[in-house]
Protein backbone atom coordinates (compact mmCIF):
# COMPACT_ATOMS: atom_id res chain seq x y z
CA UNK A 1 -2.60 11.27 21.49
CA UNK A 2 -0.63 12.35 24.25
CA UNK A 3 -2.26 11.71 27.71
CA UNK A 4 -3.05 15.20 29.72
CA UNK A 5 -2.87 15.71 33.38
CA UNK A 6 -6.33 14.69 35.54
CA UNK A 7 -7.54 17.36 36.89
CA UNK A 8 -10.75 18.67 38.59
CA UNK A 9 -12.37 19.93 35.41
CA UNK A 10 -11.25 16.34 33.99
CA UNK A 11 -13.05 14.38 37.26
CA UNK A 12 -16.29 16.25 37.15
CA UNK A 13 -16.40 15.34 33.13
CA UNK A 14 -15.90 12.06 33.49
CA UNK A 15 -18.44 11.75 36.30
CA UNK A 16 -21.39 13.69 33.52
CA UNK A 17 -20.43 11.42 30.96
CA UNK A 18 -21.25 8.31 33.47
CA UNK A 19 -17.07 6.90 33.13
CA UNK A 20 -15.99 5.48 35.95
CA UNK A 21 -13.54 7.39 37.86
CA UNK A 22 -10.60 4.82 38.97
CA UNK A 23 -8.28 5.24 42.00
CA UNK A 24 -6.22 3.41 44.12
CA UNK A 25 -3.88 4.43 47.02
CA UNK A 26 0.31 4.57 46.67
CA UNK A 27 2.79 5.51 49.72
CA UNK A 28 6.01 5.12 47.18
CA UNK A 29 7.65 6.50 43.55
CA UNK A 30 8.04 3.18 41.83
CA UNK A 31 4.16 2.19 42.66
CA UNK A 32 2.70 5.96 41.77
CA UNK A 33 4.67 5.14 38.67
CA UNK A 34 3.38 2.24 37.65
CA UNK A 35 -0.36 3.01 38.70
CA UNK A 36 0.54 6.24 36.54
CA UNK A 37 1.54 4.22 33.40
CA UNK A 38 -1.66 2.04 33.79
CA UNK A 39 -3.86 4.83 33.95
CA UNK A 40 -4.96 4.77 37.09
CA UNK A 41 -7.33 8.40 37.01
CA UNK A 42 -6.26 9.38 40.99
CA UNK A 43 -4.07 8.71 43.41
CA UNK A 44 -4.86 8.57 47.18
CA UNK A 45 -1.80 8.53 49.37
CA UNK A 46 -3.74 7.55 52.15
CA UNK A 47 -3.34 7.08 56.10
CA UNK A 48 -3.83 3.53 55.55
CA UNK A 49 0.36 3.36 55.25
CA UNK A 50 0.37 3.54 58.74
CA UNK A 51 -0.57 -0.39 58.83
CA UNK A 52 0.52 -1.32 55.22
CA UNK A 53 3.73 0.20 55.03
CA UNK A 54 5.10 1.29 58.18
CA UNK A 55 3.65 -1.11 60.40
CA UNK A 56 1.21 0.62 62.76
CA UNK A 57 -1.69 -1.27 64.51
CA UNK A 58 -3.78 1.13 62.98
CA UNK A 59 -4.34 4.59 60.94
CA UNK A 60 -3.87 6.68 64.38
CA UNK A 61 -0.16 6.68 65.10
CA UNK A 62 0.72 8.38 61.42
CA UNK A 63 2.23 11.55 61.42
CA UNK A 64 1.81 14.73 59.48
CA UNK A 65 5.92 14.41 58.52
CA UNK A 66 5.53 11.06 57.74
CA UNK A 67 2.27 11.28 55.60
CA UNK A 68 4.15 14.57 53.60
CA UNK A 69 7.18 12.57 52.85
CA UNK A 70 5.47 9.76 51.14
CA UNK A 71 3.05 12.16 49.54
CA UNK A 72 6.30 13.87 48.07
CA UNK A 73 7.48 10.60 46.91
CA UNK A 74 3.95 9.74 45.26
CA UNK A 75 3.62 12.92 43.45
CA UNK A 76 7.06 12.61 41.66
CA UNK A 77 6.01 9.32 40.23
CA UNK A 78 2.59 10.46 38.87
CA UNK A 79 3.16 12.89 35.78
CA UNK A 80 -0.72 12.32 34.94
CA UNK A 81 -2.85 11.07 38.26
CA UNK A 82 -4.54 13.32 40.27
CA UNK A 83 -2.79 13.05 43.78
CA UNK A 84 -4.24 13.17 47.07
CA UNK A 85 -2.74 13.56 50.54
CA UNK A 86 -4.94 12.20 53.53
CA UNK A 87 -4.54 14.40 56.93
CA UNK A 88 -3.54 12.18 59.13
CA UNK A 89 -5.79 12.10 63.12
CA UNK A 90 -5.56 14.98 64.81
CA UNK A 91 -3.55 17.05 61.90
CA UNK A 92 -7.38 18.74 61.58
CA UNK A 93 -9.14 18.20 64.57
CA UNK A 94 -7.92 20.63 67.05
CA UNK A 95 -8.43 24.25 65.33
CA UNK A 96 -9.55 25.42 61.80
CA UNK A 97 -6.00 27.38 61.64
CA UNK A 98 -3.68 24.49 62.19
CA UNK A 99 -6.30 22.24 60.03
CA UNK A 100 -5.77 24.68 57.19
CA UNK A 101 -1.94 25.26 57.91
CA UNK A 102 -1.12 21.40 57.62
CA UNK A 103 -3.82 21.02 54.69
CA UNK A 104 -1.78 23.71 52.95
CA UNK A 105 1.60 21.76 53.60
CA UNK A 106 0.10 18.64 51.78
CA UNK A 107 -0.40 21.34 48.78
CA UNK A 108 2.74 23.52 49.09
CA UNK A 109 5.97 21.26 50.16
CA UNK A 110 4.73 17.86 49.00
CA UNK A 111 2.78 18.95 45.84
CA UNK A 112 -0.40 16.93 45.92
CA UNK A 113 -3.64 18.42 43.91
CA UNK A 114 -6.15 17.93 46.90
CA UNK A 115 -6.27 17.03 50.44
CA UNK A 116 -8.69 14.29 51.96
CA UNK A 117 -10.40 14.35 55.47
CA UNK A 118 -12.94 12.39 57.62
CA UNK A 119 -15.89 13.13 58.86
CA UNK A 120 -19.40 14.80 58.17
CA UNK A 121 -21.61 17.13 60.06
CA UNK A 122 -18.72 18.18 62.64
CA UNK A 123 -16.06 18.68 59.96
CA UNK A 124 -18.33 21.07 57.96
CA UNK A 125 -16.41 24.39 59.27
CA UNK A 126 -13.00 22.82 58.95
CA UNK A 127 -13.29 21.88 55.39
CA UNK A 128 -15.22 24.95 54.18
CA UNK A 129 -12.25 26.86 56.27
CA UNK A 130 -9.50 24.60 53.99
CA UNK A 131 -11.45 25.17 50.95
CA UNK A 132 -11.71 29.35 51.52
CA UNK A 133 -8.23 29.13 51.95
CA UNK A 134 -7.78 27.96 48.10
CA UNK A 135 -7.08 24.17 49.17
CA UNK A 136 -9.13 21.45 46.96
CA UNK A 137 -10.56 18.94 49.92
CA UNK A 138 -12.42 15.65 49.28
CA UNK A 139 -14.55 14.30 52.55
CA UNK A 140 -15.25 11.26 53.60
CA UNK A 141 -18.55 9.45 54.91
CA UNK A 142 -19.51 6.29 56.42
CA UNK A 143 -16.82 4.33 58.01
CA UNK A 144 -14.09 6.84 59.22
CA UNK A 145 -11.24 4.52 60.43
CA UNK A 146 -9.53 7.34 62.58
CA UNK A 147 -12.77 7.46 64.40
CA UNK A 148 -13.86 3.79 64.50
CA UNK A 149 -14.41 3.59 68.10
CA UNK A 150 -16.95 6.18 68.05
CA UNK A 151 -19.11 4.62 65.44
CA UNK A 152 -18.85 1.10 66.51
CA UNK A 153 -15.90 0.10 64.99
CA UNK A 154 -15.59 -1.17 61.98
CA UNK A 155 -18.28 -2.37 60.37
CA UNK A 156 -20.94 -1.15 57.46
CA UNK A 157 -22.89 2.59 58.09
CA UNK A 158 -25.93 3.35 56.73
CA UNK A 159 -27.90 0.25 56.95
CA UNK A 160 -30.83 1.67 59.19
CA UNK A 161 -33.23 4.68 57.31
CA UNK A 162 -32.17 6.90 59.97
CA UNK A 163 -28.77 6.95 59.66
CA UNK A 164 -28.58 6.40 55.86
CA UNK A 165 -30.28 9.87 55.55
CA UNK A 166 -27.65 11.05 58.16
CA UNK A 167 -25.18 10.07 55.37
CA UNK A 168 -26.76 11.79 52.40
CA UNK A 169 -27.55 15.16 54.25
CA UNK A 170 -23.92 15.38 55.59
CA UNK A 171 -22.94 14.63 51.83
CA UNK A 172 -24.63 16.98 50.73
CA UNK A 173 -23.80 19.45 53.25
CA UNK A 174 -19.64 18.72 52.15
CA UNK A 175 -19.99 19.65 48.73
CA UNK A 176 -22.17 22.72 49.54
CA UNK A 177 -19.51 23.44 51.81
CA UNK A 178 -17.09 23.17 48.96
CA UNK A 179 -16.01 19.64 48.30
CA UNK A 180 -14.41 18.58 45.21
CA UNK A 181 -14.54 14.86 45.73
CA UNK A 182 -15.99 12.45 48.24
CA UNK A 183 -15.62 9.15 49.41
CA UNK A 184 -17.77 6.70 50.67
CA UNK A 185 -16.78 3.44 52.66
CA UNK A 186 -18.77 0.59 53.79
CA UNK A 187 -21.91 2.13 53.08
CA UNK A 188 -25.10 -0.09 51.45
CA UNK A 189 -24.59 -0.14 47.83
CA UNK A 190 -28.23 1.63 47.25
CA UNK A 191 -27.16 4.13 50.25
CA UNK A 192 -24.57 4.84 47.94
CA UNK A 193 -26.09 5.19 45.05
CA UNK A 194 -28.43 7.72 46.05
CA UNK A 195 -25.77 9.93 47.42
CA UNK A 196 -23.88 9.72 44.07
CA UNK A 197 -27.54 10.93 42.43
CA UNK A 198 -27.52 13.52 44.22
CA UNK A 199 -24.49 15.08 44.58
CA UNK A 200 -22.69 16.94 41.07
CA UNK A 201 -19.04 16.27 42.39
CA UNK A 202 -17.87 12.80 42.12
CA UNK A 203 -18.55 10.07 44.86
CA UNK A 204 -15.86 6.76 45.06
CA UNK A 205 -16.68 4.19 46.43
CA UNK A 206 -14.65 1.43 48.54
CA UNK A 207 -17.21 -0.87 49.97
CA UNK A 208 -20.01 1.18 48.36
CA UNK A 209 -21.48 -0.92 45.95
CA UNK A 210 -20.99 -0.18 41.85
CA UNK A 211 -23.32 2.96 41.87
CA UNK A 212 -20.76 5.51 42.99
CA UNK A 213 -19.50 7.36 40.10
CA UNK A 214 -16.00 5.71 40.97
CA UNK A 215 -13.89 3.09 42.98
CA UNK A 216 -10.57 3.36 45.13
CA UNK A 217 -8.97 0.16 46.64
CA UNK A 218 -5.60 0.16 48.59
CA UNK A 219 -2.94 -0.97 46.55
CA UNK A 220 -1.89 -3.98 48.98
CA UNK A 221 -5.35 -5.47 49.08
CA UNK A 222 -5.08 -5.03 45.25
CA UNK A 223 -2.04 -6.78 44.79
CA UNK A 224 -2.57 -9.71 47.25
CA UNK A 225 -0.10 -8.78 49.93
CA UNK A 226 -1.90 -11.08 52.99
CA UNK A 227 -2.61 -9.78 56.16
CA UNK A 228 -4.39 -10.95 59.22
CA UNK A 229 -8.05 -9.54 57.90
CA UNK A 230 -9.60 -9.20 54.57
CA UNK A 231 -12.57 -6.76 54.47
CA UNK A 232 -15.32 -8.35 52.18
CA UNK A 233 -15.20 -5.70 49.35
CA UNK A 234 -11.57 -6.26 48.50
CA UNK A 235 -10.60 -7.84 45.36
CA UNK A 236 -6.88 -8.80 44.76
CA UNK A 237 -5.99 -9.15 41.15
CA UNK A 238 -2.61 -10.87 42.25
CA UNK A 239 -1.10 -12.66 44.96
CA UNK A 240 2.63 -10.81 45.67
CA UNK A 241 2.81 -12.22 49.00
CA UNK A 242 3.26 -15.77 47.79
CA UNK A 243 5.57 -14.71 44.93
CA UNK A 244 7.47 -12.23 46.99
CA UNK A 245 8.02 -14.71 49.78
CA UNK A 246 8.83 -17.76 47.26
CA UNK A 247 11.42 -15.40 45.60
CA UNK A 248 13.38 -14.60 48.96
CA UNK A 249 13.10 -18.39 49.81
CA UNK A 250 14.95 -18.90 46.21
CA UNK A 251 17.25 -16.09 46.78
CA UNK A 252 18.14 -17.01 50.23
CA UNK A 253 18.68 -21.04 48.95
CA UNK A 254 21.37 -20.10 46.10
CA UNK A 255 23.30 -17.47 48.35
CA UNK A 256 23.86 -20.23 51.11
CA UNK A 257 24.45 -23.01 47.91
CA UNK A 258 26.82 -20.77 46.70
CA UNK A 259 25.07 -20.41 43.32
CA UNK A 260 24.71 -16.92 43.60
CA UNK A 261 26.32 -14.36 42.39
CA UNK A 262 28.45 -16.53 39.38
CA UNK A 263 30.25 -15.10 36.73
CA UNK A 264 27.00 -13.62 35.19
CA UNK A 265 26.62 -11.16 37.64
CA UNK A 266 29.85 -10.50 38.76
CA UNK A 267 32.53 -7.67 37.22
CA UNK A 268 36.17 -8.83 36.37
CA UNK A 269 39.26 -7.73 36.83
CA UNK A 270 41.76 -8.63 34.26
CA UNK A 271 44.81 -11.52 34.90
CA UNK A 272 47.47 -8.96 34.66
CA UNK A 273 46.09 -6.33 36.81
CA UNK A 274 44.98 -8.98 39.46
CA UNK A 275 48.64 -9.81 39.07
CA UNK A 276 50.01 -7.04 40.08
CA UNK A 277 47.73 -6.33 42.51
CA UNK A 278 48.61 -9.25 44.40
CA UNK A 279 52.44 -8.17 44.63
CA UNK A 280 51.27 -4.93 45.88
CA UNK A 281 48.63 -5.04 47.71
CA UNK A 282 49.40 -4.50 51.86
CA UNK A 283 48.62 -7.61 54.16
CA UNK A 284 47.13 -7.89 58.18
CA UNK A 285 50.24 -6.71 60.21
């Protein structure tokens, strides 16, 4: 049976019928592909490619052109996934016009399904504003790396009564608002759970404990590329780093032991055209 497109509809089934809902984040064609042929349900192009793939501190310095280019590149890879484009800081956070022009751009020139953006009880107008305008939006609660510094940094939200209950009435709040989707990170696992409980749209997790109605992890953690810190809820299910950096070791070794390229991966030119080439080819003056 062929496979058919994710869509809302789709996600809001899959949460009533308690199946998981499965994403993971791609900046790139050849990974959206591949995530696409393993049937990976969504795709979050997040803001994380500031510091995975373009080398950025941190999630701040992204830009609006540079988070709608990869998008573009993401969606043509994923004929199935449900794609999502992350507003990058400050693409949302001056007016509710600009918020919903450059929401709209994520839908319009770079074809995603949804848009993504942090924050709860002060991003309530904003997203009901992108929503009204016909734009599917997904929130996101608990740790809201564009805004770190004002919550602490990073670290876990929602471990004191008070502020757990801050979490679940600003959830609820975002899908009365008109949320499709949201997304909790680094929140207690039973935090979690009781905002997936109560909430009809579906709730991923990343750092949320196995309640939520789905997970999301960012492809690099996934895949084992190292970096300088590991957050405790990743899980790699490789270790690229190590073979990517063993195979440019081995690659770099036979190009300098002249081993590489040999006649297997060169193209020839036949003995009488090399010939002739040779008697007319011009020299160096």
């Amino acid at each position: 049976m062929d496979r058919k497109k994710v869509d809302i509809v789709a996600l809001n089934q899959m949460k009533s019928d308690g199946k998981k809902i499965t994403m993971l984040t791609a900046y790139d064609y050849p990974s959206a592909r591949l995530l696409d042929e393993a049937g990976i349900d969504t795709i979050l192009v997040g803001d994380s490619a500031a510091n995975v793939v373009l080398g950025y501190p941190d999630t701040l310095p992204v830009s609006m052109e540079e988070m709608l280019m990869l998008t573009k590149a993401v969606v043509r890879g994923a004929e199935h996934a449900f794609v999502i484009g992350d507003m990058p800081f400050m693409s949302y956070n001056i007016t509710i016009p600009e918020a919903i022009l450059n929401a709209g751009r994520f839908i319009k020139e770079a074809g995603a399904a949804a848009i993504k953006l942090e924050g709860g009880a002060h991003m309530i107008s904003t997203l009901s504003a992108i929503v009204k305008a016909g734009i599917p939006s997904v929130g996101h609660l608990g740790l809201t790396p564009q805004t770190a510094s004002m919550i602490g940094g990073y670290r876990v939200q929602g471990k004191e009564a008070l502020s757990a209950c801050n979490i679940i009435e600003d959830a609820m709040r975002l899908e009365d608002a008109g949320a499709i989707m949201l997304v909790l990170e680094c929140v207690p696992d039973r935090v979690a759970g009781m905002v997936a409980q109560r909430l009809d749209i579906p709730v991923i997790g990343i750092g949320a404990g196995a309640e939520c109605d789905g997970q999301v992890l960012v492809l690099h953690d996934m895949l084992g590329f190292k970096s300088a810190f590991t957050s405790k809820f990743v899980k790699s299910y490789a270790s690229l780093s190590d073979s990517i950096r063993d195979a440019a070791a081995a690659y770099k070794k036979d190009v300098e032991d002249k081993t590489f390229p040999d006649l297997e991966h060169s193209f020839e030119i036949g003995d009488k055209e090399f010939a002739m080439l040779k008697s007319i080819a011009p020299h160096k003056i």
